[in-house]
Protein backbone atom coordinates (compact mmCIF):
# COMPACT_ATOMS: atom_id res chain seq x y z
CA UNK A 1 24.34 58.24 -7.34
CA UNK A 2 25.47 55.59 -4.49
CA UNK A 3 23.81 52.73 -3.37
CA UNK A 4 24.09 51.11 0.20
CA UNK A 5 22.89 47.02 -0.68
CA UNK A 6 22.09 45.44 2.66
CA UNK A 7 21.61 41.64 2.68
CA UNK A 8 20.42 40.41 6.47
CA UNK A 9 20.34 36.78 6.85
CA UNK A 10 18.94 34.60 9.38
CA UNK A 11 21.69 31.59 9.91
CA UNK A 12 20.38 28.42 11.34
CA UNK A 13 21.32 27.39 14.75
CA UNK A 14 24.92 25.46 14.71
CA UNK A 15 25.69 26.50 11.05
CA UNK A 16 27.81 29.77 11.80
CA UNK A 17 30.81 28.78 11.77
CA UNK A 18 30.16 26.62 8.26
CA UNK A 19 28.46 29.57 6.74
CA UNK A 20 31.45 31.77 7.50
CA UNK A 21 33.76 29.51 5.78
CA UNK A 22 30.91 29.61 2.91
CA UNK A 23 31.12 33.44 3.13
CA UNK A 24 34.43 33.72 2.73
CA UNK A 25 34.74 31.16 -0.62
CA UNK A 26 32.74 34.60 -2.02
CA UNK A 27 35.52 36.69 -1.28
CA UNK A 28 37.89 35.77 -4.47
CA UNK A 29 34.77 35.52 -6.47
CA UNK A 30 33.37 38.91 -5.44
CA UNK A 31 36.55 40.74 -6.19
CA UNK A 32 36.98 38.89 -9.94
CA UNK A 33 33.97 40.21 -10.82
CA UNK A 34 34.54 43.53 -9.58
CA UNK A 35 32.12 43.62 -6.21
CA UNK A 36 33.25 46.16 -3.79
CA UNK A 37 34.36 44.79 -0.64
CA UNK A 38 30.77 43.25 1.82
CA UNK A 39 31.33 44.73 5.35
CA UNK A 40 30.03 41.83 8.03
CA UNK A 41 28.13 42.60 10.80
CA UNK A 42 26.82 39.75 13.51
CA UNK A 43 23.79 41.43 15.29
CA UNK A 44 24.81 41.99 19.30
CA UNK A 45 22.52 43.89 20.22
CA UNK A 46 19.09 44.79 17.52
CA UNK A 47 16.03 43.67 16.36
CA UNK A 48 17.48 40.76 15.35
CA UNK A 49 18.91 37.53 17.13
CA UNK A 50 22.42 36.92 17.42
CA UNK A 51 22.14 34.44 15.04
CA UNK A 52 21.80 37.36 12.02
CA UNK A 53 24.54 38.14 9.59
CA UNK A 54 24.63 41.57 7.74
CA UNK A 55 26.49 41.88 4.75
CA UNK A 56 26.37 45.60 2.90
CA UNK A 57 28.06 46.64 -0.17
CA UNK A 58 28.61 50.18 -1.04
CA UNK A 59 28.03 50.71 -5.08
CA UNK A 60 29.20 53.77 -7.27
CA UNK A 61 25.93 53.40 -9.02
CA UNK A 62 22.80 51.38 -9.52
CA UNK A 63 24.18 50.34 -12.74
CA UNK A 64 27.24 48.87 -11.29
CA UNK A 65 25.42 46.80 -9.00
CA UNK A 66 23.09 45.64 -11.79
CA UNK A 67 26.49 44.96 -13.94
CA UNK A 68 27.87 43.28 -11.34
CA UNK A 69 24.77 40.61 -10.80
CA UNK A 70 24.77 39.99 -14.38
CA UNK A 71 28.20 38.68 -14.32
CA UNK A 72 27.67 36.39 -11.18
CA UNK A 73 24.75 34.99 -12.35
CA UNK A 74 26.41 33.89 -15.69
CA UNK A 75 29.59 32.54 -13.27
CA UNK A 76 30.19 28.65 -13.01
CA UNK A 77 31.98 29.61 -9.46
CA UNK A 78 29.18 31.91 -8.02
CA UNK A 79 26.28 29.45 -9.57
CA UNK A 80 28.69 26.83 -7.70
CA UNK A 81 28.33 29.06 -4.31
CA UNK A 82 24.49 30.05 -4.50
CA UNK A 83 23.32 26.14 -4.92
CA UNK A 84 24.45 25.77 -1.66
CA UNK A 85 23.00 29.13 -0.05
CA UNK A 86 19.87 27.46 1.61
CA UNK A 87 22.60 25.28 3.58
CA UNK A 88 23.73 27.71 5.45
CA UNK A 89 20.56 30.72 5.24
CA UNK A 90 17.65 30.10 6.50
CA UNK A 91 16.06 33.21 5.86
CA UNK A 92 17.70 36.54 3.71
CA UNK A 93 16.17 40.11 3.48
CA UNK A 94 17.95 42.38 0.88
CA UNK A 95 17.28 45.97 0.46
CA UNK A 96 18.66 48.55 -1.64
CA UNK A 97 19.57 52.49 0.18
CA UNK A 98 20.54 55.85 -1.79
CA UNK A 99 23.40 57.34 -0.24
CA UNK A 100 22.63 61.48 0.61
CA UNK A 101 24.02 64.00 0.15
């Protein structure tokens, strides 16, 4: 079954366009360990300030997902990336959707 993961992040004032250029060092890394592509959303109009990035993924499977985080976490590059996360996050909210039928 498919799996929506949704990360929304809270980025800290002055720090967006650094945390972009963070975001975007993931982009080789995600696709070498076989990560679907993250669609980006800045929040416009929400519940949110416009200082939120949303980041969602789009899994075949829980499995995958759970495959896939077991490979970054054992990564010298992504353990590289995520030391610097609280840089550029201030505050992150993930959560995890079945797809429907």
């Amino acid at each position: 079954m498919a799996v929506v993961e949704r990360c929304i992040q809270s980025i800290p004032g002055g720090k967006w366009d650094e945390f972009m250029e963070w975001e975007n060092k993931w982009m080789p890394v995600n696709k070498r360990l076989g990560m679907p592509p993250k669609r980006h959303y800045r929040a416009l109009y929400a519940s949110h300030d416009t200082s939120t990035h949303v980041w969602e993924v789009e899994w075949a499977s829980l499995a995958e997902l759970e495959a896939t985080q077991t490979k970054m976490w054992a990564d010298p590059e992504a353990q590289a990336l995520m030391a610097q996360w609280s840089t550029f996050v201030a505050r992150e909210q993930r959560e995890l959707y079945f797809l429907l039928p």
